[in-house]
C-alpha atoms as a PDB file:
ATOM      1  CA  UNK A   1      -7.150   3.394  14.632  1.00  0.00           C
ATOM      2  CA  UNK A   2      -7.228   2.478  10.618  1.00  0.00           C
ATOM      3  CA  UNK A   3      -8.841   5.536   9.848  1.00  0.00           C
ATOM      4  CA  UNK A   4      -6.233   7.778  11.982  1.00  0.00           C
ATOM      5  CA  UNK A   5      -3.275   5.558   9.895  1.00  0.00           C
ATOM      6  CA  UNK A   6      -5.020   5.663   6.436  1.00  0.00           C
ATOM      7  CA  UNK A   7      -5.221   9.844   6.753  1.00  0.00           C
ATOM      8  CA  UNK A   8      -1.712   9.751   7.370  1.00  0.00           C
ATOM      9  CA  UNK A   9       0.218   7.225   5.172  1.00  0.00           C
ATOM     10  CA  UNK A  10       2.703   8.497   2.710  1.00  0.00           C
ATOM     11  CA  UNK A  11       0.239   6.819   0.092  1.00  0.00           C
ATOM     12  CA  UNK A  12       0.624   4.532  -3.096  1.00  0.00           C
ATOM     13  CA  UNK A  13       3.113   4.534  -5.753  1.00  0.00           C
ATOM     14  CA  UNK A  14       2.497   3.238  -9.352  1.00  0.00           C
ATOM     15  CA  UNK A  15       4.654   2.708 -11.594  1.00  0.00           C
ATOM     16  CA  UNK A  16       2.328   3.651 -15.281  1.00  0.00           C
ATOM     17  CA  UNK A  17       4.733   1.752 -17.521  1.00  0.00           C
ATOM     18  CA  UNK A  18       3.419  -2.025 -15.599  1.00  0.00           C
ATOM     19  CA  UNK A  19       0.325  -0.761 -13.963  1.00  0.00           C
ATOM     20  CA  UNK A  20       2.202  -1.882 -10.638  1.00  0.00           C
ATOM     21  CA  UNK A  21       0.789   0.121  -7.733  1.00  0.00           C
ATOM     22  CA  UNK A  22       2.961  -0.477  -4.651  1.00  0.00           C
ATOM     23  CA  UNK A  23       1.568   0.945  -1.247  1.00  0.00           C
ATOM     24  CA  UNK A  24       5.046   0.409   0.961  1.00  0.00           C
ATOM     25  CA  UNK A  25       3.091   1.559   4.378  1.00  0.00           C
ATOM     26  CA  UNK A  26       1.187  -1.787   4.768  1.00  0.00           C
ATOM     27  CA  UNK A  27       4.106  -3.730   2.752  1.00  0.00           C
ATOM     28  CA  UNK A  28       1.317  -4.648  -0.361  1.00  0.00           C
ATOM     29  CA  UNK A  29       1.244  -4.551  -4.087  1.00  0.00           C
ATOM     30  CA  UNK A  30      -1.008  -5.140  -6.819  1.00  0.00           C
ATOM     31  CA  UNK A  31      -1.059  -4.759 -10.232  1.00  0.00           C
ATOM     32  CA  UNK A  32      -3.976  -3.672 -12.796  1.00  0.00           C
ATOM     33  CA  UNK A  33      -4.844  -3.763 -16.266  1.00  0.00           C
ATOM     34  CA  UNK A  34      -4.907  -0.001 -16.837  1.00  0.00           C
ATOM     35  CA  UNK A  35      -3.980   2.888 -14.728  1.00  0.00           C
ATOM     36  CA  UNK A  36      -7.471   3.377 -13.174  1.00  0.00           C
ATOM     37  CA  UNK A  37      -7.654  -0.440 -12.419  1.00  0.00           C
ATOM     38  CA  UNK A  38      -4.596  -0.226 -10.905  1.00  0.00           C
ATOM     39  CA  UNK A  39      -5.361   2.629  -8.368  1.00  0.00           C
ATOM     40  CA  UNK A  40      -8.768   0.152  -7.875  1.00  0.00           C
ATOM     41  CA  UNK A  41      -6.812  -2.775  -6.961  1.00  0.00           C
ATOM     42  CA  UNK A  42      -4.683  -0.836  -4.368  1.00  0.00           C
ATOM     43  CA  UNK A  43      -7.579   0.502  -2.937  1.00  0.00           C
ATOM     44  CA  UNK A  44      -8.908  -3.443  -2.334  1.00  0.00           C
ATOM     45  CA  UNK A  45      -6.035  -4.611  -1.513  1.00  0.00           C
ATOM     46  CA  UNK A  46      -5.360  -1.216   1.032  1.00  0.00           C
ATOM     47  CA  UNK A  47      -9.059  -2.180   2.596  1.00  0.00           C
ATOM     48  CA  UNK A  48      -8.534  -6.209   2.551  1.00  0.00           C
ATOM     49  CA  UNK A  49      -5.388  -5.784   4.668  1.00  0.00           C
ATOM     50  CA  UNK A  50      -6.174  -3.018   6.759  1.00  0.00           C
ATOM     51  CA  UNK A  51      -8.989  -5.134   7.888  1.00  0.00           C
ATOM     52  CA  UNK A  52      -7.208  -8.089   8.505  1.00  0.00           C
ATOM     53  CA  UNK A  53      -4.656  -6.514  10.564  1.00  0.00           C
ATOM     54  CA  UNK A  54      -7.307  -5.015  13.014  1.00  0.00           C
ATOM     55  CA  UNK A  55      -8.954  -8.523  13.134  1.00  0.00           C
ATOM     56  CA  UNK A  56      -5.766 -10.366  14.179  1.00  0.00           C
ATOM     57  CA  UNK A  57      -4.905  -7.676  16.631  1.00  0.00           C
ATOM     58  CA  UNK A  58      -1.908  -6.744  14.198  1.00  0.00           C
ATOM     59  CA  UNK A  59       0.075  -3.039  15.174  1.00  0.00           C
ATOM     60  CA  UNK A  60       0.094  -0.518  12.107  1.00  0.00           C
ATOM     61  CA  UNK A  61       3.293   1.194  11.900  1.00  0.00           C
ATOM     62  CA  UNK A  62       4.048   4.882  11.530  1.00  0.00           C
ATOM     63  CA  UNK A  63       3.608   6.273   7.913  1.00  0.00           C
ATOM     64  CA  UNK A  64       6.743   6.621   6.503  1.00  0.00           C
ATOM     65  CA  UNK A  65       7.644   9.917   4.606  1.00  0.00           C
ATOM     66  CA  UNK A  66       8.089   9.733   1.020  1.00  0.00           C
ATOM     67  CA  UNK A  67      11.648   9.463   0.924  1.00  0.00           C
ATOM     68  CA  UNK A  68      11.163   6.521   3.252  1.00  0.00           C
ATOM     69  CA  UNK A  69       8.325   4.735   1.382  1.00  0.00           C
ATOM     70  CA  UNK A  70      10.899   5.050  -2.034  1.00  0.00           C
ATOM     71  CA  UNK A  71      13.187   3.408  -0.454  1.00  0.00           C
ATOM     72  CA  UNK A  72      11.080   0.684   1.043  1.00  0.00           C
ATOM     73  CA  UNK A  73       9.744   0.022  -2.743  1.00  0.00           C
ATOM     74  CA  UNK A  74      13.361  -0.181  -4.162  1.00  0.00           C
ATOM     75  CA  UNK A  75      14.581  -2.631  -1.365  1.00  0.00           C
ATOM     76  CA  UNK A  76      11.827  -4.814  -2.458  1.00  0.00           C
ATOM     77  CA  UNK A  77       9.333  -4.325   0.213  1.00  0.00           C
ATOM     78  CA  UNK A  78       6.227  -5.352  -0.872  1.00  0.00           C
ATOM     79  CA  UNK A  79       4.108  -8.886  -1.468  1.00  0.00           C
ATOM     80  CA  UNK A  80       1.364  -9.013  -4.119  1.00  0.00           C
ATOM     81  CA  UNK A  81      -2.275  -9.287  -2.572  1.00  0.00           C
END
């Protein structure tokens, strides 16, 4: 099931001014030193939740398009991990 959902997810937005990398699919952020780090932590953070949701039994929702996922970022979606 996460592998299905990770394929398809609109993917991870960073913002190279703060290093912030936001991924608004599983409602995450994280922020890195550089740009590379950055991409790095998402990654984690991507991993760390995806596996947390399939050990509480948790529903992933559909991917949102990228038009979605932009809007999800500016209304403030997303927790730091």
């Amino acid at each position: 099931m996460l592998d299905s959902f990770l394929k398809d997810m609109a993917g991870v937005m960073i913002y190279r001014e703060e290093t912030v990398t936001f991924v608004p699919d599983m409602e995450i952020s994280t922020e890195g030193e550089s740009f590379a780090d950055a991409i790095e932590m998402a990654r984690d953070a991507i991993g760390l939740t995806g596996i947390s949701m399939e050990d509480h039994n948790d529903k992933l929702s559909e991917p949102l398009d990228q038009d979605g996922a932009i809007e999800k970022v500016k209304q403030g979606c997303c927790k730091k991990r």
